[in-house]
C-alpha atoms as a PDB file:
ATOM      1  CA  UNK A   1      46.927  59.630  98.869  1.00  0.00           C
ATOM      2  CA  UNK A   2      50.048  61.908  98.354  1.00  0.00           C
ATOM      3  CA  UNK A   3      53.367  60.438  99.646  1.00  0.00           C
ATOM      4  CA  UNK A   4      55.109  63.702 101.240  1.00  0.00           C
ATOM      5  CA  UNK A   5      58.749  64.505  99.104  1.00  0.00           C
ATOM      6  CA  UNK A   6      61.229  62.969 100.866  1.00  0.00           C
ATOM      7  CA  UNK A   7      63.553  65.498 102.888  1.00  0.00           C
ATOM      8  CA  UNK A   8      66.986  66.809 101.749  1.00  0.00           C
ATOM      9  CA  UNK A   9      69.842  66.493 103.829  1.00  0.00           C
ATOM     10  CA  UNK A  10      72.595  68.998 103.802  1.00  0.00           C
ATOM     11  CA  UNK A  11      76.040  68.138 101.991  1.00  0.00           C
ATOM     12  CA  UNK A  12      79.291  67.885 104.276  1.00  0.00           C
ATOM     13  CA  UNK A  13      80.829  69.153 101.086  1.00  0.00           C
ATOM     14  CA  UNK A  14      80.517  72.689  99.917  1.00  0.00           C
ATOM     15  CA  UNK A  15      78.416  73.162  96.843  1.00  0.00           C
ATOM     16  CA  UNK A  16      79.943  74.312  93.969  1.00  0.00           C
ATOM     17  CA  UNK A  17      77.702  77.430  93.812  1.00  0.00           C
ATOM     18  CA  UNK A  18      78.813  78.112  97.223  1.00  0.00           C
ATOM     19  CA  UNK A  19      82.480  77.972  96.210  1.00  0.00           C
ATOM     20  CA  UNK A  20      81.877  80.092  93.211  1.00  0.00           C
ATOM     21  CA  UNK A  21      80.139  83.192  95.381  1.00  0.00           C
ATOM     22  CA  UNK A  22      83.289  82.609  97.915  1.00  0.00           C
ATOM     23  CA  UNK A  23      85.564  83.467  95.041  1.00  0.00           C
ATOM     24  CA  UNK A  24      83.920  85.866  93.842  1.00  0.00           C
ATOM     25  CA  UNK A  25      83.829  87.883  97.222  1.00  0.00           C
ATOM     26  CA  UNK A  26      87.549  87.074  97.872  1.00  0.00           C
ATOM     27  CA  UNK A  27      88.252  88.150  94.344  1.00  0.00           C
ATOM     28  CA  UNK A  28      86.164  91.236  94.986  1.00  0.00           C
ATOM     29  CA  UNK A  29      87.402  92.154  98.198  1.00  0.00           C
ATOM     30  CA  UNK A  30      91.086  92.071  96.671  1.00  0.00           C
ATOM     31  CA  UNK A  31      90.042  94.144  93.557  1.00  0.00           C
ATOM     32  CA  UNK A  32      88.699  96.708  96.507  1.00  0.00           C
ATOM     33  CA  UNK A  33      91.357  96.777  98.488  1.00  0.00           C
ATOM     34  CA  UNK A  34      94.065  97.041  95.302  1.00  0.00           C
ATOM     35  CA  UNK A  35      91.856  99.986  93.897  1.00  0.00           C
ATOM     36  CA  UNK A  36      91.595 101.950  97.338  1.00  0.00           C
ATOM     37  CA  UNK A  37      95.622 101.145  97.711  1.00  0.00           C
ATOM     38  CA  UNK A  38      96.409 102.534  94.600  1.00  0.00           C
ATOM     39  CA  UNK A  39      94.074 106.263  94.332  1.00  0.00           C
ATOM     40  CA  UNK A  40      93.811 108.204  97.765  1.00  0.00           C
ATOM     41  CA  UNK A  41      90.197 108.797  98.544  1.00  0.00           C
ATOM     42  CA  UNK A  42      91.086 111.958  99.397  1.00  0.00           C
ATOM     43  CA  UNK A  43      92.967 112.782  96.220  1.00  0.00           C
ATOM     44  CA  UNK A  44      89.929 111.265  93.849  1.00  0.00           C
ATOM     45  CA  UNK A  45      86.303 111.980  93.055  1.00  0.00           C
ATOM     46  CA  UNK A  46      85.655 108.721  91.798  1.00  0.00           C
ATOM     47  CA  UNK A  47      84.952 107.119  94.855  1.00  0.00           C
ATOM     48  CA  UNK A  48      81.146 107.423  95.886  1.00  0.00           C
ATOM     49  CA  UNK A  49      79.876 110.545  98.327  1.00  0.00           C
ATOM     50  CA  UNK A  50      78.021 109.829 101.773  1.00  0.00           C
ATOM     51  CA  UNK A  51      74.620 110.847 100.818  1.00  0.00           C
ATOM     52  CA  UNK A  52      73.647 111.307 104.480  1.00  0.00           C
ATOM     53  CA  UNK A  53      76.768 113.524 104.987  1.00  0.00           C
ATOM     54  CA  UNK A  54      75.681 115.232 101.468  1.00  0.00           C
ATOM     55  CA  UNK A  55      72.352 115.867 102.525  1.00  0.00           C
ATOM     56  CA  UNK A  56      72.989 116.635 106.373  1.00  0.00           C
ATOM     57  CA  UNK A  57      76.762 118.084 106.964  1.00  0.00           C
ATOM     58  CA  UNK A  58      76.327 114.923 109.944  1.00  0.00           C
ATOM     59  CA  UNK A  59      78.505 112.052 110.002  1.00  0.00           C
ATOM     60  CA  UNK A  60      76.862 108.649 109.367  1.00  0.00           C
ATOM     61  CA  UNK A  61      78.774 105.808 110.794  1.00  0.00           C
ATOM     62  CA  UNK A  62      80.777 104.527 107.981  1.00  0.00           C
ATOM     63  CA  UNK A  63      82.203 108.300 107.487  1.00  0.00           C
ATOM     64  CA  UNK A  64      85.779 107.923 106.738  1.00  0.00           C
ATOM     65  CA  UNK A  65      85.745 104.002 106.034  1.00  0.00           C
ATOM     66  CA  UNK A  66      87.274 104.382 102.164  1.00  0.00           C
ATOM     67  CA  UNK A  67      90.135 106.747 103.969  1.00  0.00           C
ATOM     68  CA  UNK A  68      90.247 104.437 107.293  1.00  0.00           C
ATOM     69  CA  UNK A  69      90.829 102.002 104.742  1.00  0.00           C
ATOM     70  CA  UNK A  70      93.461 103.524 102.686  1.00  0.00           C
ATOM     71  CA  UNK A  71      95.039 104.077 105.952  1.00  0.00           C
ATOM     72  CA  UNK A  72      95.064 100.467 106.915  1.00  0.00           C
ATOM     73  CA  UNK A  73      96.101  99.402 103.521  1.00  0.00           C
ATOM     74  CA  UNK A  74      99.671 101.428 103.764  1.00  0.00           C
ATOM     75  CA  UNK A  75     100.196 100.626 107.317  1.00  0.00           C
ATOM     76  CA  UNK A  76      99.349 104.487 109.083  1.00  0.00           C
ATOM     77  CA  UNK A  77      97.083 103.038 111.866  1.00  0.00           C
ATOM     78  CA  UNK A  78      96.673 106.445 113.673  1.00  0.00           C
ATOM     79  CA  UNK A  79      95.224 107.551 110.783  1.00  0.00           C
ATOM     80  CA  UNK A  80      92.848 104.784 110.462  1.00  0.00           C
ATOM     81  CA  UNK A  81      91.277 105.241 114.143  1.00  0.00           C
ATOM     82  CA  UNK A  82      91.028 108.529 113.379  1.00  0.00           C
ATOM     83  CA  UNK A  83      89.194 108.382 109.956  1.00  0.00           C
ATOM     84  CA  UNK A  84      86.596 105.438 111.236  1.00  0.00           C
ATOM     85  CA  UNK A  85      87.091 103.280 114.274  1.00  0.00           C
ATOM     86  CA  UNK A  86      84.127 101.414 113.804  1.00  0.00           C
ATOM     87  CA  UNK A  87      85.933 100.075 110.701  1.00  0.00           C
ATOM     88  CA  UNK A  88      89.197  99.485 112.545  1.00  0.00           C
ATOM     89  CA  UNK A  89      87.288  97.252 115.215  1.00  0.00           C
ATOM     90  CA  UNK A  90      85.538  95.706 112.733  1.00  0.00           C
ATOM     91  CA  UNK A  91      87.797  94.102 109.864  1.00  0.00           C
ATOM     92  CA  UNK A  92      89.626  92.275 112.854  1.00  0.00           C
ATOM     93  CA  UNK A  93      85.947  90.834 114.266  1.00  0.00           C
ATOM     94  CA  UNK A  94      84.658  89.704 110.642  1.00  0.00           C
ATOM     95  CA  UNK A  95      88.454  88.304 110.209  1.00  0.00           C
ATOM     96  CA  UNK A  96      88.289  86.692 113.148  1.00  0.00           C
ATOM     97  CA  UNK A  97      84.803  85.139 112.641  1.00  0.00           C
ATOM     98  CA  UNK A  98      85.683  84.107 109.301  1.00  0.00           C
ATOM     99  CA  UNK A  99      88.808  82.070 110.165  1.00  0.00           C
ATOM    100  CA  UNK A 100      86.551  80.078 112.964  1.00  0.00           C
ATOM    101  CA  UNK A 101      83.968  79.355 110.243  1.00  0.00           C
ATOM    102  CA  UNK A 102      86.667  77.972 107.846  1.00  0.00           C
ATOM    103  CA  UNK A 103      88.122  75.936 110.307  1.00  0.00           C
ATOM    104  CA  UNK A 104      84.812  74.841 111.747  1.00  0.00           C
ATOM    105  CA  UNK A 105      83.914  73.995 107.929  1.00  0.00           C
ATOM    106  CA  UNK A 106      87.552  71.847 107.202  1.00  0.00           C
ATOM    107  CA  UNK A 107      86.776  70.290 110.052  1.00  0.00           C
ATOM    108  CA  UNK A 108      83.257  68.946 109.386  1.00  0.00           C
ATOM    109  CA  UNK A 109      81.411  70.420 111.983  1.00  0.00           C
ATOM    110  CA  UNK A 110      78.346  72.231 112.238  1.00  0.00           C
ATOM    111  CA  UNK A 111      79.187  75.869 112.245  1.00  0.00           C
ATOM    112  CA  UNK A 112      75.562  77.442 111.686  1.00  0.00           C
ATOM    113  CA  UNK A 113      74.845  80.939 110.536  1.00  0.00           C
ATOM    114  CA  UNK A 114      78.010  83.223 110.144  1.00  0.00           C
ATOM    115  CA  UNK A 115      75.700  86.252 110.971  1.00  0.00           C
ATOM    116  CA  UNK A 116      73.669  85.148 113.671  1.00  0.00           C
ATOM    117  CA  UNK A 117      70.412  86.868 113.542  1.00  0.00           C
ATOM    118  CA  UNK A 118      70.695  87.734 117.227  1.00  0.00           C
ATOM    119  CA  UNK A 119      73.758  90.111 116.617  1.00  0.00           C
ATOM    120  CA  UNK A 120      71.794  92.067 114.413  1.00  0.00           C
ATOM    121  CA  UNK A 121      70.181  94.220 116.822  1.00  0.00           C
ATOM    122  CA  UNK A 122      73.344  94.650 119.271  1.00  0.00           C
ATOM    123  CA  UNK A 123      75.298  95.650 116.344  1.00  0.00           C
ATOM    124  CA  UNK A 124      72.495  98.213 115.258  1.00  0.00           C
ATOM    125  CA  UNK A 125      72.413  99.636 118.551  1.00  0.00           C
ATOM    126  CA  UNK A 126      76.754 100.102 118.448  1.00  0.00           C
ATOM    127  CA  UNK A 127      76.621 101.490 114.791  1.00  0.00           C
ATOM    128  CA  UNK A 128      73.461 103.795 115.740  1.00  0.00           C
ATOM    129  CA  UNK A 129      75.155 104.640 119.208  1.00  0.00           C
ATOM    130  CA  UNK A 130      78.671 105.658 117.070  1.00  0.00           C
ATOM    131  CA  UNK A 131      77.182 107.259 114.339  1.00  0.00           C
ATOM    132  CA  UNK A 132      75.396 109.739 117.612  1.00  0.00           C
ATOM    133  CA  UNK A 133      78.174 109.964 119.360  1.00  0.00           C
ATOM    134  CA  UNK A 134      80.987 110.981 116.343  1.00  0.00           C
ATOM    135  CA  UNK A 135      78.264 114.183 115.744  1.00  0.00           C
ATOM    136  CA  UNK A 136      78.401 115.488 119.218  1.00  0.00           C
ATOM    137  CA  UNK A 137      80.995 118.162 120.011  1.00  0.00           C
ATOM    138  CA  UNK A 138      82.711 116.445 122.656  1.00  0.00           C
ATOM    139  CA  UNK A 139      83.534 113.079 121.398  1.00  0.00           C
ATOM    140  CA  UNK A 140      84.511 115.269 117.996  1.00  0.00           C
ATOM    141  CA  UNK A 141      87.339 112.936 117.928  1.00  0.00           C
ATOM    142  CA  UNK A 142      85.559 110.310 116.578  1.00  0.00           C
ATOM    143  CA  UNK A 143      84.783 112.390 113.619  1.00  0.00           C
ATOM    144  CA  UNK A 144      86.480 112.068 110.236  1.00  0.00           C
ATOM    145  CA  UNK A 145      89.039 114.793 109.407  1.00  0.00           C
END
């Protein structure tokens, strides 16, 4: 008769595969955010085109992100809510979240998924309900410029 394997317990440590992809991402994220700093998205072609908007003329919901970005990046936050809200309301939530799960990790205690699988369809519906709403005449505000 087969003994069953015997069960693996997760480390209180973080793995250093898991450290690796969390420098990478960081590392990532700055070379981003340094690229869209330095080159306008409005003044380059380099950046990548919004095939929905190619395809349609509508507004998908992450419209304007690269130039809400830019925005952010030298401090015109008008600008920003203007370009993409969504994104403006976002980088603070994922911030947020982050800094809990760090904590929650120094700490040594159990933090469980950073993306809950129940979010996913709330935050479907918001992106699906902005992407509607920034195409209708009336909340044209919402729309890129």
């Amino acid at each position: 008769m087969n003994a069953a394997p015997p069960k693996i317990s997760p480390s209180k440590t973080l793995p250093s595969n898991a450290r690796f992809a969390a420098a990478v991402l960081v590392v990532t994220g700055l070379v981003i955010m340094t690229m869209v700093y330095f080159f306008n998205p409005s003044a380059h072609s380099f950046y990548p085109v919004c095939q929905f908007h190619r395809w349609t003329g509508l507004n998908c919901p992450g419209c304007g992100a690269t130039r809400a970005l830019y925005a952010l990046l030298h401090g015109d936050f008008s600008t920003a809510l203007r370009d993409n809200v969504l994104l403006v309301v976002a980088i603070p939530a994922v911030a947020a979240r982050s800094a809990w799960f760090a904590l929650n990790r120094l700490r040594g205690r159990p933090n469980g998924k950073f993306f809950p699988p129940s979010l996913l369809i709330p935050l479907l519906v918001v992106m699906g309900v902005f992407g509607v709403l920034r195409n209708l005449p009336m909340f044209s505000f919402l729309s890129p410029q």
